[in-house]
N, C-alpha and C. Protein backbone atom coordinates (compact mmCIF):
# COMPACT_ATOMS: atom_id res chain seq x y z
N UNK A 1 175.67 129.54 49.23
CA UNK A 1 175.17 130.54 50.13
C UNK A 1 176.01 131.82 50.02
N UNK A 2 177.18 131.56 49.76
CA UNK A 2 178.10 132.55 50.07
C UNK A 2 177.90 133.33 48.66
N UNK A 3 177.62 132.85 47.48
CA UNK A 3 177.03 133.63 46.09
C UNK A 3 176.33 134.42 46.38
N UNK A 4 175.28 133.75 47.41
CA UNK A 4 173.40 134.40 47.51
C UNK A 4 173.72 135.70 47.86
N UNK A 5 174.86 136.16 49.60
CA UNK A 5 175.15 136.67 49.70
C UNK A 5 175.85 137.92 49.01
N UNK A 6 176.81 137.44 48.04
CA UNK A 6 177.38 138.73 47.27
C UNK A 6 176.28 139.18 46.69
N UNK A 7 175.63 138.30 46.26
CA UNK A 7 174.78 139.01 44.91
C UNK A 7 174.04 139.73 45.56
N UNK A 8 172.83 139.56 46.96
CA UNK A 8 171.98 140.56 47.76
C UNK A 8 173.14 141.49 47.60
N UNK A 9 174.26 141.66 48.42
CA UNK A 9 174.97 142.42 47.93
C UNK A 9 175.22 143.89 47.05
N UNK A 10 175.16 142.69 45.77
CA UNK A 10 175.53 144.16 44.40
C UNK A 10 174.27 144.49 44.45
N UNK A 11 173.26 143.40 44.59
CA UNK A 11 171.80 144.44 44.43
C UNK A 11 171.49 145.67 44.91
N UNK A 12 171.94 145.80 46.34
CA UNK A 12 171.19 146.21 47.12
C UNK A 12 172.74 147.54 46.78
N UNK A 13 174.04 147.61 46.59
CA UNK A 13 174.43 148.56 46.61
C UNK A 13 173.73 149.50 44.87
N UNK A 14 173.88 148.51 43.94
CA UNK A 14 172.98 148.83 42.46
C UNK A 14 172.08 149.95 43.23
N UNK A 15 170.71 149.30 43.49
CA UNK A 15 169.51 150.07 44.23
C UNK A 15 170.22 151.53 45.24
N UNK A 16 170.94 151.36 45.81
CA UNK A 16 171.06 152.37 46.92
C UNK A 16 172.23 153.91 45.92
N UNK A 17 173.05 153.03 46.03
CA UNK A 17 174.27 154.13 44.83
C UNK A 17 173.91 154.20 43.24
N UNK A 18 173.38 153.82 42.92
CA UNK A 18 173.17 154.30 41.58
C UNK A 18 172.34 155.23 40.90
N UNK A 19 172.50 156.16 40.46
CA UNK A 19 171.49 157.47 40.53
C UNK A 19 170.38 157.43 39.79
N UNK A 20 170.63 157.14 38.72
CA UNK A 20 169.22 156.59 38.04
C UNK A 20 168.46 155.65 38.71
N UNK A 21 169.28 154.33 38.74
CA UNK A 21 167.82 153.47 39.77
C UNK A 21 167.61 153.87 41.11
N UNK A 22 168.22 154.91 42.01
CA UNK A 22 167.94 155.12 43.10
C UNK A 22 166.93 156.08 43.22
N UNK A 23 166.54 157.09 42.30
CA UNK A 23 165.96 158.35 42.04
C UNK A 23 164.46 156.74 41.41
N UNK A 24 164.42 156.19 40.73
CA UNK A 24 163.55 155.03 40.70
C UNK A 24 162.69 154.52 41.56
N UNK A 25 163.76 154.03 42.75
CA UNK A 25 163.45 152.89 43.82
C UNK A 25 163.06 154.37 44.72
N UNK A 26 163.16 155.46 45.15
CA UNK A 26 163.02 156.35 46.05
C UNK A 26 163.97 155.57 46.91
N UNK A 27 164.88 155.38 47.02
CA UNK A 27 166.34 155.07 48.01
C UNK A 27 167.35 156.31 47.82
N UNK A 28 168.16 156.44 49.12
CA UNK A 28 169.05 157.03 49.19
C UNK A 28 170.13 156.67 50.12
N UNK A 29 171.67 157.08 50.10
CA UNK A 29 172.22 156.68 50.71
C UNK A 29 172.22 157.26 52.70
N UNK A 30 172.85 156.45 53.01
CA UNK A 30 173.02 156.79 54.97
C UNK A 30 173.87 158.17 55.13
N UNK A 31 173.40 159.25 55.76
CA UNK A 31 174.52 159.86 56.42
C UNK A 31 175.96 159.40 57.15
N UNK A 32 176.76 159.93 57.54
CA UNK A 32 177.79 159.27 57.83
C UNK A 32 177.85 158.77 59.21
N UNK A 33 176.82 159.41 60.57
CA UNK A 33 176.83 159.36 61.17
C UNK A 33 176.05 158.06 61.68
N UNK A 34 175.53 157.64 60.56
CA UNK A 34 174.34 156.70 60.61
C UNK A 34 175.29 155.08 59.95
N UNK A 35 176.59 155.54 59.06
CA UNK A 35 177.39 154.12 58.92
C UNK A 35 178.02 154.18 60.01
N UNK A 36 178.81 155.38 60.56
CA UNK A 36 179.52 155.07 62.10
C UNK A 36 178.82 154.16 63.17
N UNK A 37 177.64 154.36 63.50
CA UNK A 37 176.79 153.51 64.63
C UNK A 37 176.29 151.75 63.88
N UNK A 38 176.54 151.95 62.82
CA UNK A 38 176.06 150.46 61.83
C UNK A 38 177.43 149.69 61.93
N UNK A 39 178.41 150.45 61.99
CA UNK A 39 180.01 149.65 61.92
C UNK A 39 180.26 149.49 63.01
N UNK A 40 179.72 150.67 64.34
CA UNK A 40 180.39 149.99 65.92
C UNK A 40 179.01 148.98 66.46
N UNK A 41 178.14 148.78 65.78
CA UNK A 41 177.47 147.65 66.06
C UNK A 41 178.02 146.30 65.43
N UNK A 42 178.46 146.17 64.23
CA UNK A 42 178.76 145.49 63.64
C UNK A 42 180.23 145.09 64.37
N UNK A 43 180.96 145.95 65.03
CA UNK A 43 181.81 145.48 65.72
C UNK A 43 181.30 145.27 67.31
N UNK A 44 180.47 145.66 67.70
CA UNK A 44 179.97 144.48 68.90
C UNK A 44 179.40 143.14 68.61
N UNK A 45 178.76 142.82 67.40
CA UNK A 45 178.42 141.37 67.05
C UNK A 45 179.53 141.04 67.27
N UNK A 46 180.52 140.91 66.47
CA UNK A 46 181.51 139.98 66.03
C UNK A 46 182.39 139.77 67.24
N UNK A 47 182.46 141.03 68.04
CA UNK A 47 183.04 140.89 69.41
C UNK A 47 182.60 139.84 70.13
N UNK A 48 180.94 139.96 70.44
CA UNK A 48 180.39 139.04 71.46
C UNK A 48 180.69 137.83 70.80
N UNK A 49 180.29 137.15 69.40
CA UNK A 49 180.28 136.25 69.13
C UNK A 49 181.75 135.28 69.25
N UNK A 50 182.91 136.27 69.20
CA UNK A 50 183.84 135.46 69.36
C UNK A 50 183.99 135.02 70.70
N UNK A 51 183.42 136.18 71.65
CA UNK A 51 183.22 136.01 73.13
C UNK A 51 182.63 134.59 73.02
N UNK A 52 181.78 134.38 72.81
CA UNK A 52 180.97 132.86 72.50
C UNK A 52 181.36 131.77 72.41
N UNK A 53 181.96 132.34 71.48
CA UNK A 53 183.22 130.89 71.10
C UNK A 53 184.25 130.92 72.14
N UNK A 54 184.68 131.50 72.07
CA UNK A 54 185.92 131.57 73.20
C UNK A 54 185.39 130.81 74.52
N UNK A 55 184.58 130.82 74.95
CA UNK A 55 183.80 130.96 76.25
C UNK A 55 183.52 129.44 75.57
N UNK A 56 183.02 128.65 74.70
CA UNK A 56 182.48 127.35 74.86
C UNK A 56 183.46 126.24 74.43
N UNK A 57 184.87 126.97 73.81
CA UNK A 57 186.39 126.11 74.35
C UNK A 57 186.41 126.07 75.47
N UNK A 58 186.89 127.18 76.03
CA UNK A 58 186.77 126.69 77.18
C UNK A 58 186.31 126.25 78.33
N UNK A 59 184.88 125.78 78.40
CA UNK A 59 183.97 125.26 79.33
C UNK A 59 183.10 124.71 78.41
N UNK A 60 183.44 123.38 77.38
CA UNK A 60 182.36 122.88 77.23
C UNK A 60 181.15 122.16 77.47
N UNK A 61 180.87 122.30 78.63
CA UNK A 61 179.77 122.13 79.00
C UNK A 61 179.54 123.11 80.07
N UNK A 62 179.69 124.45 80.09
CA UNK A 62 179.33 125.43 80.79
C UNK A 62 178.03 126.00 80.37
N UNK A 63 177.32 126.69 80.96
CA UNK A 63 176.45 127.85 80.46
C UNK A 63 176.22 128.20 78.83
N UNK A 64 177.37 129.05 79.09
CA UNK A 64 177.39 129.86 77.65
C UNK A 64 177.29 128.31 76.04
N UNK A 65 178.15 127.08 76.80
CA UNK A 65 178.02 126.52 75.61
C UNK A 65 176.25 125.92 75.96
N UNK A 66 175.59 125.53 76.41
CA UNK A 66 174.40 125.03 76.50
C UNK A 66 173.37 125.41 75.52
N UNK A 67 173.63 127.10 76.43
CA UNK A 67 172.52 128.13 75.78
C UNK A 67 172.52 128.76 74.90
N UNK A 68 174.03 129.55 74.54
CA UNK A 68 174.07 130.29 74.02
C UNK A 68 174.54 129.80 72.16
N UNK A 69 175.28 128.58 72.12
CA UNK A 69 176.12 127.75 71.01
C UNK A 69 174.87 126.73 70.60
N UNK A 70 174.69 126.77 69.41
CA UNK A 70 174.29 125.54 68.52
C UNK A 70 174.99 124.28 68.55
């Protein structure tokens, strides 16, 4: 899985940064203002999720582990 991942990966940076295939695919890259709001989202996932975890050590059988944890 963790291959599948890199490789979507190089694809998808290939497709986006590369000038010949991007001028191809009609892709272009993000303004900057547009990775800033993609990275402080990306840092609220990882926030909550550790929230998650954290939260179903300690109360395993609370709420959060019921509903929210696999």
């Amino acid at each position: 899985m963790i291959m599948g991942v890199i490789v979507a990966i190089l694809v998808l940076l290939l497709v986006v940064f590369v000038p010949g295939i991007n001028q191809i695919m009609f892709t272009a890259s993000f303004p900057g203002p547009v990775w800033a709001i993609s990275l402080l989202y990306l840092l609220y996932i990882c926030l909550l999720t550790e929230w998650i975890k954290a939260q179903s050590r300690i109360n395993p059988s609370g709420w959060v582990s019921r509903h929210l944890c696999w």
